[in-house]
Protein backbone atom coordinates (compact mmCIF):
# COMPACT_ATOMS: atom_id res chain seq x y z
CA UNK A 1 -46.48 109.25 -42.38
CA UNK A 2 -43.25 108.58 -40.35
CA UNK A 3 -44.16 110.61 -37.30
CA UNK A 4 -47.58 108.63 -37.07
CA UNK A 5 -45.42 105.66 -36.81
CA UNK A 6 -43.35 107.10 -34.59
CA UNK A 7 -46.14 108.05 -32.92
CA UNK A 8 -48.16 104.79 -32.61
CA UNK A 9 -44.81 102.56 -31.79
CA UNK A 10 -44.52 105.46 -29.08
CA UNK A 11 -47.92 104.60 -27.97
CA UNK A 12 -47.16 100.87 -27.67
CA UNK A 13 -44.23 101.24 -26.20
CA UNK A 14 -46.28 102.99 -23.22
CA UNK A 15 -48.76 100.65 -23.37
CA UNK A 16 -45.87 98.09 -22.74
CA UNK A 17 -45.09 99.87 -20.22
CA UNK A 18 -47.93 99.90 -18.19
CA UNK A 19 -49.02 96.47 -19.13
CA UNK A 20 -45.64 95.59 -17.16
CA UNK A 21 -46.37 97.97 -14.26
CA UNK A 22 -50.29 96.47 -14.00
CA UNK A 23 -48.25 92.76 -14.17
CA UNK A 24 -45.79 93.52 -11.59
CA UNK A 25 -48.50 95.05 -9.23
CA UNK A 26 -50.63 92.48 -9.61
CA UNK A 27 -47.40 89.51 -8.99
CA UNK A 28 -46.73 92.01 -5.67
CA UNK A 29 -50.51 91.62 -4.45
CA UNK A 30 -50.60 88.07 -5.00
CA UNK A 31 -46.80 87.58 -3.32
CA UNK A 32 -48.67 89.71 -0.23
CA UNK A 33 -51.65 87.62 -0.03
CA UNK A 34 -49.50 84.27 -0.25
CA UNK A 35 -47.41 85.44 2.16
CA UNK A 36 -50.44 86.65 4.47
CA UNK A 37 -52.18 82.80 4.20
CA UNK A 38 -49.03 80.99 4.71
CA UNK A 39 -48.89 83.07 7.89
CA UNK A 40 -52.46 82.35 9.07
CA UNK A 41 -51.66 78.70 7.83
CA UNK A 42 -48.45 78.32 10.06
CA UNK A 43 -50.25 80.34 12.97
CA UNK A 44 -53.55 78.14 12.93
CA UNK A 45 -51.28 74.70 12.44
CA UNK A 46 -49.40 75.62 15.42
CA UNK A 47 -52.44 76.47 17.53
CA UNK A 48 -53.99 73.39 16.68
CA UNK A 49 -50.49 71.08 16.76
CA UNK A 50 -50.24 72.96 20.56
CA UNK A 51 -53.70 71.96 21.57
CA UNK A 52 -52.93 68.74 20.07
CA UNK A 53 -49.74 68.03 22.56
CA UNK A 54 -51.33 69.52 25.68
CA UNK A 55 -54.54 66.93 25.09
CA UNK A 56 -52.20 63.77 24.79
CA UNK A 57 -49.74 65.21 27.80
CA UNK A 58 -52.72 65.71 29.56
CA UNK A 59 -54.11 61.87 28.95
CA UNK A 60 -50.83 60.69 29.26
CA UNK A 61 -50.40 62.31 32.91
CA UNK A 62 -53.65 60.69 33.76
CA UNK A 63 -53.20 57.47 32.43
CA UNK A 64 -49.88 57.49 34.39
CA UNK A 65 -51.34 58.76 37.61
CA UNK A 66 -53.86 56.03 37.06
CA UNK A 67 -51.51 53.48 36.77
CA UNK A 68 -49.14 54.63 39.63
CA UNK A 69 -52.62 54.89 41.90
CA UNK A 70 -53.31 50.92 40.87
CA UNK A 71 -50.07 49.31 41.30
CA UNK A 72 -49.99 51.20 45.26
CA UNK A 73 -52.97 49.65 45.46
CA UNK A 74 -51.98 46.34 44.41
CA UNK A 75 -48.96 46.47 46.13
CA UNK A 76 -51.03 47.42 49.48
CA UNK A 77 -53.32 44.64 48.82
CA UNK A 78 -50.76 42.14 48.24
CA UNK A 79 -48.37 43.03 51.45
CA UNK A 80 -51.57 43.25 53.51
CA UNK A 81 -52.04 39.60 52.25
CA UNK A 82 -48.70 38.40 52.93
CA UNK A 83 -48.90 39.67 56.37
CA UNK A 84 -52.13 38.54 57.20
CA UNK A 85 -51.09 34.22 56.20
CA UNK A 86 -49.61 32.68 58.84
CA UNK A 87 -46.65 30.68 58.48
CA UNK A 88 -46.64 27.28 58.81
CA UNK A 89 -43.09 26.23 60.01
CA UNK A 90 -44.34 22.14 59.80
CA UNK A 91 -45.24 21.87 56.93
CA UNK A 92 -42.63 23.48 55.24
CA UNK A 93 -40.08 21.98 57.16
CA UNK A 94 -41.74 18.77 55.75
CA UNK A 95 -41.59 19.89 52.26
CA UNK A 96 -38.02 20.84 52.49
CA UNK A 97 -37.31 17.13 54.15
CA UNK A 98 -39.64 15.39 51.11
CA UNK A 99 -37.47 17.39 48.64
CA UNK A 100 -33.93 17.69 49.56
CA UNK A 101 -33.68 14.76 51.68
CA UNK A 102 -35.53 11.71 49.71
């Protein structure tokens, strides 16, 4: 009777065993397929974040170049007006004399 006990604690004990092999196997796949999606997670969010800063540089460059392209413009428009008037010596002179002098 003892040596079937022995026997059949033996056999638990290797059943323990591999129960804790099959356990840490498994815990090893799963660590390698976490691992493996945080990867492809960190690779795809870094693809996309890239993208993501080249579109707004690239609206940002044209918005400035926009911007710089009006205000030449503006500022041609405006010195081509200023040089265009004719001065009126007279009249100023007048308003200077009506202001500083009454």
């Amino acid at each position: 009777m003892a040596e079937q006990e022995v026997n059949t604690i033996a056999h638990l004990l290797e059943m323990e065993q591999q129960a804790s092999a099959l356990t840490l196997k498994a815990q090893e796949d799963a660590d390698k397929k976490i691992a493996l999606a945080k990867a492809q997670a960190d690779s795809e969010f870094q693809q996309q974040y890239k993208q993501l800063v080249e579109d707004c540089e690239k609206a940002y460059n044209e918005k400035v170049s926009s911007l710089e392209a009006k205000k030449e413009s503006e500022i041609s428009s405006y010195k081509s007006k200023i040089s265009s008037s004719e001065l009126d010596k007279n009249s100023f002179n007048s308003f200077l004399d009506s202001v500083l002098f009454a």
